[in-house]
Protein backbone atom coordinates (compact mmCIF):
# COMPACT_ATOMS: atom_id res chain seq x y z
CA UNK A 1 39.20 -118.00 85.77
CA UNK A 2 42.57 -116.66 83.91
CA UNK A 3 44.73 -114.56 85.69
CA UNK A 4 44.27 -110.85 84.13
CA UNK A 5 44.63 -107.49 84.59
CA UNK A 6 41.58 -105.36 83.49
CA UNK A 7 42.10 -101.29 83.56
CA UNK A 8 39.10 -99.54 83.93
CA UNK A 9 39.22 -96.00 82.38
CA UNK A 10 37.62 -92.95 82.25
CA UNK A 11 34.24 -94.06 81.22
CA UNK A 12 33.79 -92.12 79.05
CA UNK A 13 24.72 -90.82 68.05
CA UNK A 14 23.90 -89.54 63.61
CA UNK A 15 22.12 -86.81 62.48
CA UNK A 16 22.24 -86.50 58.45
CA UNK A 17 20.96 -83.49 56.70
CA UNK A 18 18.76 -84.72 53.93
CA UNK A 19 18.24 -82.06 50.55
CA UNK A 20 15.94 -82.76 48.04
CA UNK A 21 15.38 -80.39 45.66
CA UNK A 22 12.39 -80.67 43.88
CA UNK A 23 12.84 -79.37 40.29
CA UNK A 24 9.89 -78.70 37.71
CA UNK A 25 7.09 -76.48 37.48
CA UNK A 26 5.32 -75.87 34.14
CA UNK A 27 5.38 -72.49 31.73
CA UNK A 28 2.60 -70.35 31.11
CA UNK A 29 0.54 -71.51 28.80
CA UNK A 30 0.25 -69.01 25.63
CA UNK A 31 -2.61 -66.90 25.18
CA UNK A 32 -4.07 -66.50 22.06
CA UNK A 33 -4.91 -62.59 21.36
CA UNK A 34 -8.40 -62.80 20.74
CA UNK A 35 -9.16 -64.81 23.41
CA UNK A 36 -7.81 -62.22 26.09
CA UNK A 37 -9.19 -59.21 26.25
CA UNK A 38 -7.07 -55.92 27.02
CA UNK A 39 -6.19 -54.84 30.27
CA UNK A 40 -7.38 -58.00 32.12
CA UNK A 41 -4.95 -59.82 34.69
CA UNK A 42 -5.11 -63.61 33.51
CA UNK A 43 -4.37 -65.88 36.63
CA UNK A 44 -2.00 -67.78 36.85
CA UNK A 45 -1.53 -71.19 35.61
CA UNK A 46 -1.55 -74.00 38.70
CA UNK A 47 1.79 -75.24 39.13
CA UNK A 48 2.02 -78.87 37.87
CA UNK A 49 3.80 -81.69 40.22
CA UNK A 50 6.93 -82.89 39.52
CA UNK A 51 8.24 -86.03 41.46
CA UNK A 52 10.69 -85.76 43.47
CA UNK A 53 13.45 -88.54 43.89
CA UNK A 54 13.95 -90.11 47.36
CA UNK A 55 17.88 -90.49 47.77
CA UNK A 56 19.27 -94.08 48.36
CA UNK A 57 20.49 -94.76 51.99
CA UNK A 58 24.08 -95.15 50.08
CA UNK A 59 23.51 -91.83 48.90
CA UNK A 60 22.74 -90.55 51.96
CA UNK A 61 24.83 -93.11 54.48
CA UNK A 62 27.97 -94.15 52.39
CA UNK A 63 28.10 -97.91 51.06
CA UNK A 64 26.73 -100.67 52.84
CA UNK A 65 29.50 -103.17 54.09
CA UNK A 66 28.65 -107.17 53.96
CA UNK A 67 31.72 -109.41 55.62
CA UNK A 68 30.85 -112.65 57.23
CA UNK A 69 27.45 -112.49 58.35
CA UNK A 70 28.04 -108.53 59.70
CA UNK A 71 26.46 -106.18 57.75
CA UNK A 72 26.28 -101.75 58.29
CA UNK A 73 26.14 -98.79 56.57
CA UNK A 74 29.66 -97.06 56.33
CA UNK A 75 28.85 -93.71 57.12
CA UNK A 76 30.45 -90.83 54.83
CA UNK A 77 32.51 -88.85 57.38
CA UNK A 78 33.11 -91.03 59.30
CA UNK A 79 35.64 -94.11 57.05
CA UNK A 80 35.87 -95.42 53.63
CA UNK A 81 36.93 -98.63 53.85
CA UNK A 82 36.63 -101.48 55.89
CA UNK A 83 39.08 -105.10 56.33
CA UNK A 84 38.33 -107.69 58.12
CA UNK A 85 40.42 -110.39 60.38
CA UNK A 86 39.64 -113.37 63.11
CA UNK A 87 41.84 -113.19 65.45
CA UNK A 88 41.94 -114.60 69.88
CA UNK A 89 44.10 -111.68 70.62
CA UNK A 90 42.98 -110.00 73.75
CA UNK A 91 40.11 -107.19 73.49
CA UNK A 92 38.72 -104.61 75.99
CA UNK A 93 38.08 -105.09 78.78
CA UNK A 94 41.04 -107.37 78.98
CA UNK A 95 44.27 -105.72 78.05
CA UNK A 96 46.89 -107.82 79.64
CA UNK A 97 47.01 -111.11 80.44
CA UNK A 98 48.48 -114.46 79.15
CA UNK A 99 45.45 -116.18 77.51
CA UNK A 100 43.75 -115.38 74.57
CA UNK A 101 40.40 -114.93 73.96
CA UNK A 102 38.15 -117.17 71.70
CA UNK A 103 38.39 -116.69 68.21
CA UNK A 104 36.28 -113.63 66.92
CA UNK A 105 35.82 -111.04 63.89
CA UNK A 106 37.52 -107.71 63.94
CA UNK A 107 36.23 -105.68 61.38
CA UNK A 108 38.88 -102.50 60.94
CA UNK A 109 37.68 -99.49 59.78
CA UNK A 110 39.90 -97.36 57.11
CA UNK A 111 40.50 -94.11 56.23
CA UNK A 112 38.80 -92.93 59.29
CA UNK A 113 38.20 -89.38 59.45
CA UNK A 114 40.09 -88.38 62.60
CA UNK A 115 43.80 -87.99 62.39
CA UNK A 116 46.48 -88.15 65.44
CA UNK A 117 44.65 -90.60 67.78
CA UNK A 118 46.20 -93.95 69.20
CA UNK A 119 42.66 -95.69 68.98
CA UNK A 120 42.47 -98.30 66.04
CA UNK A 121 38.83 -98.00 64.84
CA UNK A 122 37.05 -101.21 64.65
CA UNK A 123 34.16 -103.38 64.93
CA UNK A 124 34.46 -106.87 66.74
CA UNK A 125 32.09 -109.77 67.15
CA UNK A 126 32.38 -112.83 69.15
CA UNK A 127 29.94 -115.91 69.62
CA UNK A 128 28.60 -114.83 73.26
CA UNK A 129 28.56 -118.63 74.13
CA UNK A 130 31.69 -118.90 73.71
CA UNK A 131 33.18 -115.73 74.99
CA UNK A 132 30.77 -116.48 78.07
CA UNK A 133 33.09 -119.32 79.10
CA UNK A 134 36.40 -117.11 78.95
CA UNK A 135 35.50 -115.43 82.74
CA UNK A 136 32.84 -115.10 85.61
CA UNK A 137 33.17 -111.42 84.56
CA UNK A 138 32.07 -111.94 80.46
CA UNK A 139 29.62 -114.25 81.80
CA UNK A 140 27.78 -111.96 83.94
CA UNK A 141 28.75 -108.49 81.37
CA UNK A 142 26.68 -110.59 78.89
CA UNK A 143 23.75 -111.17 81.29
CA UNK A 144 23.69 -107.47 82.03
CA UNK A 145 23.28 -106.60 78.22
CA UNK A 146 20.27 -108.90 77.73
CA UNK A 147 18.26 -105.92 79.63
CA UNK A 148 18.17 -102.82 77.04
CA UNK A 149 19.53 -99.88 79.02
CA UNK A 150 17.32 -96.99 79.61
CA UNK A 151 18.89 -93.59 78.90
CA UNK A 152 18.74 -91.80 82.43
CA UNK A 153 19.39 -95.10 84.57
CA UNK A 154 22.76 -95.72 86.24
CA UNK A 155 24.91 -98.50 84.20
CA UNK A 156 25.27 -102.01 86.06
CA UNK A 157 28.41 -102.01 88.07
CA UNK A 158 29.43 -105.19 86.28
CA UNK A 159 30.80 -102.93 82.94
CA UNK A 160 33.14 -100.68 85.29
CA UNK A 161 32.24 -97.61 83.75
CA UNK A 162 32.51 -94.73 86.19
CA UNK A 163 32.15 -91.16 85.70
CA UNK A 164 30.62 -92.26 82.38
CA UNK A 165 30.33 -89.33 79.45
CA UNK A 166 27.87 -89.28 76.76
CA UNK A 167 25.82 -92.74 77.70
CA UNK A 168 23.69 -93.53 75.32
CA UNK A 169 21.27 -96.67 74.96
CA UNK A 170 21.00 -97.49 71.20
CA UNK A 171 19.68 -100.24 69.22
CA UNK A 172 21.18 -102.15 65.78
CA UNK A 173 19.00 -103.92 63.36
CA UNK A 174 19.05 -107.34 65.26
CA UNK A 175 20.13 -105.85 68.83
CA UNK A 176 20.71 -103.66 71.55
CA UNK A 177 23.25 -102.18 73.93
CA UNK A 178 24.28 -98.96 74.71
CA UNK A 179 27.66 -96.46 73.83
CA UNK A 180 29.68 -93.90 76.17
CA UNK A 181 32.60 -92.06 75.58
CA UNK A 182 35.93 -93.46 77.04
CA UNK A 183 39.34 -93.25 77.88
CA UNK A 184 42.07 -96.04 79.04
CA UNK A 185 44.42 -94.59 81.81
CA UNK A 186 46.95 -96.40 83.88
CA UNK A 187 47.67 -93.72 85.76
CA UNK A 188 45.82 -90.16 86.58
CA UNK A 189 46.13 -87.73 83.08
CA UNK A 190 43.96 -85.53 81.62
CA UNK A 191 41.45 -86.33 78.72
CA UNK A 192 42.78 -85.92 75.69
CA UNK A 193 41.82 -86.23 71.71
CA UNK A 194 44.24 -88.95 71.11
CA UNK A 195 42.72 -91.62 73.20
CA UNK A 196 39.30 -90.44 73.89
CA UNK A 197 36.65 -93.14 72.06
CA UNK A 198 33.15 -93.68 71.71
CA UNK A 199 32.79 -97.35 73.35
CA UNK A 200 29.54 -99.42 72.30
CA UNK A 201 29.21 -102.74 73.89
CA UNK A 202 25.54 -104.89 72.16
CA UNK A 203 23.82 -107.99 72.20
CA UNK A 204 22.00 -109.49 69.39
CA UNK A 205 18.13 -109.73 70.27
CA UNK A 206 18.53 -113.70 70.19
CA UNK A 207 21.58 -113.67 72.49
CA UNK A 208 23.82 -115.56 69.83
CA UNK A 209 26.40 -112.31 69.32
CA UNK A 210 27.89 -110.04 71.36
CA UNK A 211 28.90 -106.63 69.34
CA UNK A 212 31.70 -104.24 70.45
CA UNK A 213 32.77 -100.96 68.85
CA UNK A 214 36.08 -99.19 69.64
CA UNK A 215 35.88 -95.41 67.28
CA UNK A 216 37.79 -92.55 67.69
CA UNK A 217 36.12 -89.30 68.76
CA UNK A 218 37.66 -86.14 69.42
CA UNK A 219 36.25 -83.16 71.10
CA UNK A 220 37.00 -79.19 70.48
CA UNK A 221 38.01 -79.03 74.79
CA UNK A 222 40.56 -81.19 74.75
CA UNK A 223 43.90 -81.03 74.24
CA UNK A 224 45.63 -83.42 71.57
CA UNK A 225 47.66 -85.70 73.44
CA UNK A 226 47.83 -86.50 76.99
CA UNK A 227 51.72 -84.38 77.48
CA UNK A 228 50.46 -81.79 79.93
CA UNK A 229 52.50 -79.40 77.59
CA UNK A 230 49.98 -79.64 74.74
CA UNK A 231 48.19 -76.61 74.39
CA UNK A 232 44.77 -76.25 75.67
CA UNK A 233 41.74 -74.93 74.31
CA UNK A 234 40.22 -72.22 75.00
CA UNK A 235 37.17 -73.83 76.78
CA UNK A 236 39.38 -76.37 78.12
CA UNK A 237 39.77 -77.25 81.84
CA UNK A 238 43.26 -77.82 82.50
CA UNK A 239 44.96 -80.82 84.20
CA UNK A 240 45.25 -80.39 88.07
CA UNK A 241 47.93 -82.48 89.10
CA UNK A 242 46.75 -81.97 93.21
CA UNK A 243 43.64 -82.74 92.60
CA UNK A 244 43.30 -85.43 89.87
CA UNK A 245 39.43 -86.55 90.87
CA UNK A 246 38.48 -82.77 90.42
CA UNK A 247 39.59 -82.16 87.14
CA UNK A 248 37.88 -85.72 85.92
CA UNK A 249 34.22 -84.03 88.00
CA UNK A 250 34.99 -81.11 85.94
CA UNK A 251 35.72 -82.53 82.31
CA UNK A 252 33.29 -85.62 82.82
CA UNK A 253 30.89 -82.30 83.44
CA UNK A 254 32.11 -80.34 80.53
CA UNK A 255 31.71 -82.95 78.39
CA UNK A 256 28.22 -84.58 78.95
CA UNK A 257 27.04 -80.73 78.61
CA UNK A 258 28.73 -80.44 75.17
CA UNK A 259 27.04 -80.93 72.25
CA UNK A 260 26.49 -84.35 70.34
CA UNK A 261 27.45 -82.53 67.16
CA UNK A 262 30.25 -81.00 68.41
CA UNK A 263 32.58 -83.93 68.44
CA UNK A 264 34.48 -85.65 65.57
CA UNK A 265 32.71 -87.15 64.12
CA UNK A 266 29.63 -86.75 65.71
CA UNK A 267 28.26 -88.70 68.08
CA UNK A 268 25.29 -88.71 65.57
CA UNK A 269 27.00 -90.14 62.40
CA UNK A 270 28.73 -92.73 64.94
CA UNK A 271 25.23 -93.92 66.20
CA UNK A 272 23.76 -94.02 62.84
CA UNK A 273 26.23 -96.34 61.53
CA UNK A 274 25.86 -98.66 64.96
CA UNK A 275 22.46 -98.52 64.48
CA UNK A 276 22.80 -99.87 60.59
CA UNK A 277 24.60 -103.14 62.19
CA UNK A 278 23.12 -106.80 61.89
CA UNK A 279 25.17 -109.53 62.64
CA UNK A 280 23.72 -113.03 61.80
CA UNK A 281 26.70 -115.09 61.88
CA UNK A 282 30.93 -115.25 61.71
């Protein structure tokens, strides 16, 4: 097994508004004089239906994406644009170490709709056979995933997710796995909107592909970086520098209470477009 370092972090879906407006109703019919008396109240004329048109999911979603056997909806608020790379450089969990991974897909999302965060939004795939054989640790992560989670239940140990914030068990269009919010520390800091993502790790249903999503989210408590300078919000809970593991009981609290549709972008739109995914092939 390679010699690596693996940081843990602060462990840290979409809800679209449909309109329609139906249009249409018919006018009154005219009344010819001798046929209506004076003085009597004519009733009026049924409306007559009008269909109404259904919008497209890329009307409602954004455009759907197609690269190399990955497919999704790119969800309006959340990017634009989308490039795509293969690449063995090292992923999360792993971020330091001198091997590199098997070869995978890293599908970058642009024009994301968050500004100031360190987090590079992106999709990557890998070949679970393969990255199975990089480490005991992938091998038994992927066996854990084969079992959808179950909102409620505690997370297998094997993902290293403590304090988690926001879990959520979704599933894609070929798959299943689960999302939390998460931060990266090497060293105690406070949460903050510049490295504070929404983390999905999936499986594909047949066990060929293993899906993770790295996606900036940023939350109205939180300050913007993690300089203990930077101004906290009002509802914020402020950085205890004594007492490091009560200020992560307090914001892991704060946040798990707060509102899906309070982050940015909501945890909503970010499911939605997870939920879009099939993968079925690199």
């Amino acid at each position: 097994m390679k010699n690596l370092r693996i940081l843990t972090g602060v462990a840290s879906t979409l809800l679209i508004l449909l309109a329609c407006k139906a249009t249409g109703g018919a006018s009154a019919p005219t009344l010819v004089p001798s046929q209506t008396p004076a003085g009597l109240n004519q009733p009026s004329p049924a409306p007559t239906s009008q269909p109404v048109s259904t919008p497209t999911l890329s009307a409602i979603y954004g455009k759907p994406v197609s690269i190399g056997g990955v497919s999704f909806l790119m969800v309006n608020p959340v990017a634009s644009e989308v490039s795509s790379s293969t690449t063995t450089e090292l992923e999360l969990p792993f971020v330091n170490g001198p091997a590199d991974l098997p070869q995978h897909s890293v599908l970058t999302l642009d024009n994301y709709g968050v500004q100031g965060s360190k987090i590079t939004p992106k999709i990557i795939v890998f070949r679970a056979a393969e990255y199975a054989q990089y480490s005991e640790l992938i091998t038994s992560f992927l066996e854990a995933l084969k079992n959808p989670y179950v909102d409620g239940q505690p997370l297998p140990q094997v993902f290293g997710d403590h304090n988690p914030i926001q879990v959520h068990g979704l599933s894609f269009k070929n798959g299943h796995g689960f999302r939390l919010l998460k931060q990266i520390n090497q060293a105690p800091t406070q949460i903050n909107n510049a490295e504070l993502f929404y983390y999905f790790r999936g499986l594909t249903d047949d066990g060929q592909y293993y899906i993770q999503a790295e996606l900036p989210v940023q939350s109205p408590y939180l300050p913007a970086n993690s300089n203990l300078d930077a101004p906290l919000p009002p509802e914020g809970v402020p950085f205890n520098l004594d007492d490091p593991a009560g200020y992560l009981k307090l914001i892991v609290q704060k946040l798990n209470a707060a509102a899906s549709g309070s982050f940015t972008p909501t945890l909503e739109q970010l499911d939605a477009l997870i939920e879009s995914l099939e993968v079925k092939g690199l």
